[in-house]
Protein backbone atom coordinates (compact mmCIF):
# COMPACT_ATOMS: atom_id res chain seq x y z
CA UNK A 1 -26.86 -28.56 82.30
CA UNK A 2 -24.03 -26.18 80.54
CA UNK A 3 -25.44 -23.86 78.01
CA UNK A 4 -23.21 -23.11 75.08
CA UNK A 5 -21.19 -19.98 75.54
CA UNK A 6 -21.50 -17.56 71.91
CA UNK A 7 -18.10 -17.16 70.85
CA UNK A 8 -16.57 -13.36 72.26
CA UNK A 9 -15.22 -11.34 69.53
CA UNK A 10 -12.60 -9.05 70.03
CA UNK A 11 -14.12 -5.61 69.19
CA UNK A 12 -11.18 -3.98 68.00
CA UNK A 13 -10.62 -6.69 65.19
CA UNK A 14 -14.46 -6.30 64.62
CA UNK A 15 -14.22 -2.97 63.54
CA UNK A 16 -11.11 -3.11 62.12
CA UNK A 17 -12.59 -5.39 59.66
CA UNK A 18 -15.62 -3.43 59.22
CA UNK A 19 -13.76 -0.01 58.64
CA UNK A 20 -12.07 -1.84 55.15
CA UNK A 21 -15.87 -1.87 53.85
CA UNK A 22 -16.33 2.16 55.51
CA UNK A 23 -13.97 2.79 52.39
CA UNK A 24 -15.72 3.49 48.95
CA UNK A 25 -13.64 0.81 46.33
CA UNK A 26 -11.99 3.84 44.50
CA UNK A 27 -10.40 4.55 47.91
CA UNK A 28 -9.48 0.35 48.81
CA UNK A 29 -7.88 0.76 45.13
CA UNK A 30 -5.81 3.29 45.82
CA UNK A 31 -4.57 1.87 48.93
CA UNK A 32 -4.10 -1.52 47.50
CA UNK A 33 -2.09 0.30 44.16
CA UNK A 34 0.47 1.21 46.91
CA UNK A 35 1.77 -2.64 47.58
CA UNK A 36 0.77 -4.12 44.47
CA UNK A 37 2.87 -5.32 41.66
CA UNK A 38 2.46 -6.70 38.44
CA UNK A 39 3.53 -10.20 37.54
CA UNK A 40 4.97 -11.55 33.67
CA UNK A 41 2.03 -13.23 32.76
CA UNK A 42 -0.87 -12.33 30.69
CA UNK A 43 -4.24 -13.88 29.80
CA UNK A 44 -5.87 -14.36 25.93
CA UNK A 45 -9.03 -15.45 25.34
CA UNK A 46 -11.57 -15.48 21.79
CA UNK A 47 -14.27 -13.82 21.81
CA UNK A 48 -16.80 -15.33 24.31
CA UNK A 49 -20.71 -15.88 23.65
CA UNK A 50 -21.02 -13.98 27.67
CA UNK A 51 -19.44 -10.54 28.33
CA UNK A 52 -19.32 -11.97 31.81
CA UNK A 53 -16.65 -14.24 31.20
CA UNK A 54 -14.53 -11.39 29.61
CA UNK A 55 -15.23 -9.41 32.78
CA UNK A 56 -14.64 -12.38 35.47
CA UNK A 57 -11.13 -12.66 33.67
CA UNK A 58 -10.58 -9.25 34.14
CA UNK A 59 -11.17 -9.08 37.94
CA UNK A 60 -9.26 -12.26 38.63
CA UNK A 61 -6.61 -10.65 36.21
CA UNK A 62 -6.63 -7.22 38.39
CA UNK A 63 -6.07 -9.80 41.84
CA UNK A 64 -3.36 -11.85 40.49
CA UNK A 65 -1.35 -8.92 39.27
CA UNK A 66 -2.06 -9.40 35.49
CA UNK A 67 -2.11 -6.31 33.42
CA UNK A 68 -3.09 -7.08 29.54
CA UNK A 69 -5.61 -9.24 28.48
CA UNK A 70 -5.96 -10.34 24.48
CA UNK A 71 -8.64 -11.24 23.19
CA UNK A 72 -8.80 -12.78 19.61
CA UNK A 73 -12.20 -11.11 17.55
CA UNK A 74 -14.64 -8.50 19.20
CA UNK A 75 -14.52 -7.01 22.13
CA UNK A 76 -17.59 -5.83 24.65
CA UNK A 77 -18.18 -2.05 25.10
CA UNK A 78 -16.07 -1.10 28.30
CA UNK A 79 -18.43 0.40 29.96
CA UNK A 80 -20.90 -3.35 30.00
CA UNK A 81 -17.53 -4.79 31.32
CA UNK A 82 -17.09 -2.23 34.18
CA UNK A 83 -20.21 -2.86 35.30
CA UNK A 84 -19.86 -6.82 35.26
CA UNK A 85 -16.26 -6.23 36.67
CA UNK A 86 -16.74 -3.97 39.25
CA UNK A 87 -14.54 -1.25 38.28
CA UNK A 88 -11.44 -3.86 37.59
CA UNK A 89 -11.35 -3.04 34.09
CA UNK A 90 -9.83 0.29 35.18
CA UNK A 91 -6.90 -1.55 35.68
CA UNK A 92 -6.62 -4.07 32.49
CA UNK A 93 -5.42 -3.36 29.17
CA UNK A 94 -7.24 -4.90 26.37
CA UNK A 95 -5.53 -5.64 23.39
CA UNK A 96 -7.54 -6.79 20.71
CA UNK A 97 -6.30 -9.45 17.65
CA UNK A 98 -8.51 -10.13 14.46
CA UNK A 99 -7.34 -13.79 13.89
CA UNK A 100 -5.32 -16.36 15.94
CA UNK A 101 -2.25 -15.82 13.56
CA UNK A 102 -2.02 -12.01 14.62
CA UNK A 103 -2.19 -13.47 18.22
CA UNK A 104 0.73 -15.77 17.72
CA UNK A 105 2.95 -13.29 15.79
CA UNK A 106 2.97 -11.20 18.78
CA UNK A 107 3.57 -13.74 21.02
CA UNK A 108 6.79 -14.57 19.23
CA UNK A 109 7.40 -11.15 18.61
CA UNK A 110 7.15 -10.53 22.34
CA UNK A 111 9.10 -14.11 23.57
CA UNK A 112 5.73 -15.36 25.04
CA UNK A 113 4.59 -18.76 26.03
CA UNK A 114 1.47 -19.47 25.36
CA UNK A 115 -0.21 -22.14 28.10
CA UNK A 116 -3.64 -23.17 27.24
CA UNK A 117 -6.22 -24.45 29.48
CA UNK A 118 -7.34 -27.37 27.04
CA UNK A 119 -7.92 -30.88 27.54
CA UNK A 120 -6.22 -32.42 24.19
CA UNK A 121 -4.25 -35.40 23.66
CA UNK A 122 -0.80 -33.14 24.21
CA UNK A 123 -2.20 -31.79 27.52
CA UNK A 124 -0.50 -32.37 30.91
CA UNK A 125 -2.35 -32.65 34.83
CA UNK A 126 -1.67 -28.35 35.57
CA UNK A 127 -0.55 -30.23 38.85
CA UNK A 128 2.47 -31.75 37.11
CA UNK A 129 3.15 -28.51 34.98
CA UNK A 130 5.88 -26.51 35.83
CA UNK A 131 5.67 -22.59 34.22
CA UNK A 132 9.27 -21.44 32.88
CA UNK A 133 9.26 -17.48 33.93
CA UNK A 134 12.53 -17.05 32.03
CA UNK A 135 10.16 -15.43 28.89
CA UNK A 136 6.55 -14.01 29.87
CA UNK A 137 3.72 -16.31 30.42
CA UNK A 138 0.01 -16.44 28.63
CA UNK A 139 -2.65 -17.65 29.75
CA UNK A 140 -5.17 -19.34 26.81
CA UNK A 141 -8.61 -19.99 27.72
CA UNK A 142 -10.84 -20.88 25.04
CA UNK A 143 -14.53 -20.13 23.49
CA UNK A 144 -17.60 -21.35 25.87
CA UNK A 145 -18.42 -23.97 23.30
CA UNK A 146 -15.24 -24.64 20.51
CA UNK A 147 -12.54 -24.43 23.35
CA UNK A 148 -9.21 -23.45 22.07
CA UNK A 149 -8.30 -22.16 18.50
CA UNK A 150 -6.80 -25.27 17.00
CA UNK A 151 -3.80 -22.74 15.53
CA UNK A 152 -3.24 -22.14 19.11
CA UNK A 153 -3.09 -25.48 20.52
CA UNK A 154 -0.68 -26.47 18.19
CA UNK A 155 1.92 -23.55 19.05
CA UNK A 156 1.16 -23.78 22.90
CA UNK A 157 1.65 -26.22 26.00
CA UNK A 158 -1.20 -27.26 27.43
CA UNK A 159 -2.50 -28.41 30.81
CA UNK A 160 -5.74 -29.62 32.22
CA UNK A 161 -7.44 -29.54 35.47
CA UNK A 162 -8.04 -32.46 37.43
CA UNK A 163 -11.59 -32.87 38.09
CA UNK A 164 -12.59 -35.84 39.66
CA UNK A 165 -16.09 -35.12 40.22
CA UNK A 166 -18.98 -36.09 37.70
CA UNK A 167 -18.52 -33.53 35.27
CA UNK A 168 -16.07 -33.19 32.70
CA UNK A 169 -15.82 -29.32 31.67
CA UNK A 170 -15.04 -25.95 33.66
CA UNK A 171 -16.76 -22.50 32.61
CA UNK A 172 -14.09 -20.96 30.76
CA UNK A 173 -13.42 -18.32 33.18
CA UNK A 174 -13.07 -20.44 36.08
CA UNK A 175 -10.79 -22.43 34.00
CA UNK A 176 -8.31 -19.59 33.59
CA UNK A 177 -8.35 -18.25 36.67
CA UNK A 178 -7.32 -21.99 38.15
CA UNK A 179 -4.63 -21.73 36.12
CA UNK A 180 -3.71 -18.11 36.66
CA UNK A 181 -3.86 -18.88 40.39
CA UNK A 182 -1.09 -22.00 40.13
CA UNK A 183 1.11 -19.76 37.99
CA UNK A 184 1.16 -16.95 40.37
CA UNK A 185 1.97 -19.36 43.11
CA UNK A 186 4.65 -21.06 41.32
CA UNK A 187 5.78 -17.37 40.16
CA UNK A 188 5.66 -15.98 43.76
CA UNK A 189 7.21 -19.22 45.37
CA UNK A 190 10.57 -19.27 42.93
């Protein structure tokens, strides 16, 4: 009778994958500041009913190489968000608009297109979207429970995700960072 054989590690891999976690996260930062670069895209978001959601955007926004975030109406104290961030909000700027107008006339001002993350009957499969880097990028995601200002929809393209399973409606978050994560790779593979 043959006994299974446990798998034999090499140790040197072993430990070099446990010396990355040796480092305190100021010092993986630093490190990681030395290759990183930062990508023509930026998120906007209202005001959401969680602080976590503002702080998930901001880590995924800190991995994808996304430096501002807007957010439309009030924003959390920083210090709540670096705590639900882990420290990522060192390396977002917020930028704060009182009303979806102000958000669109910088936008303009600042040859942006907006993308939202909305399902609406002008929305396209994010599968079959194709992002135009030849002006900056935004990223929309809207509120937790009224989705995307309608002031915004109107001005913006907008895609959906495909989800084929029995619900019908991402967290908001999760939403943007789907769509953050197919811009990047259609920004990184032109």
């Amino acid at each position: 009778m043959n006994t299974p054989v446990a798998p034999i590690y090499e140790k040197s891999k072993f430990r070099t994958h446990l010396s990355l976690r040796r480092k305190t996260r100021k010092q993986r930062y630093s490190e990681k500041m030395k290759s990183s670069q930062y990508l023509p895209i930026t998120i906007a978001c209202v005001n959401f009913m969680h602080d976590g959601n503002l702080a998930f955007l901001m880590r995924a926004a800190a991995c994808f190489g996304v430096k501002d975030i807007h957010v439309i109406g009030s924003v959390p104290e920083r210090a709540d968000l670096k705590h639900l961030s882990g420290s990522t909000c060192d390396f977002i700027n917020i930028v704060q608009h009182s009303t979806p107008a102000e958000f669109i006339e910088w936008a303009n001002k600042n040859d942006t297109k907006i993308v939202s993350a909305e399902m609406c009957s002008k929305s396209v499969k994010l599968r079959n979207y194709k992002f135009d880097f030849h002006q900056k990028v935004c990223i929309f995601t809207g509120h937790e429970t009224s989705g995307v200002p309608g002031e915004v929809i109107h001005v913006s393209d907008c895609v959906e995700i495909d989800m084929p399973g029995p619900g019908f409606c991402l967290n908001t978050s999760q939403a943007a960072n789907i769509v953050l994560y197919e811009a990047t790779k259609q920004f990184l593979e032109k």
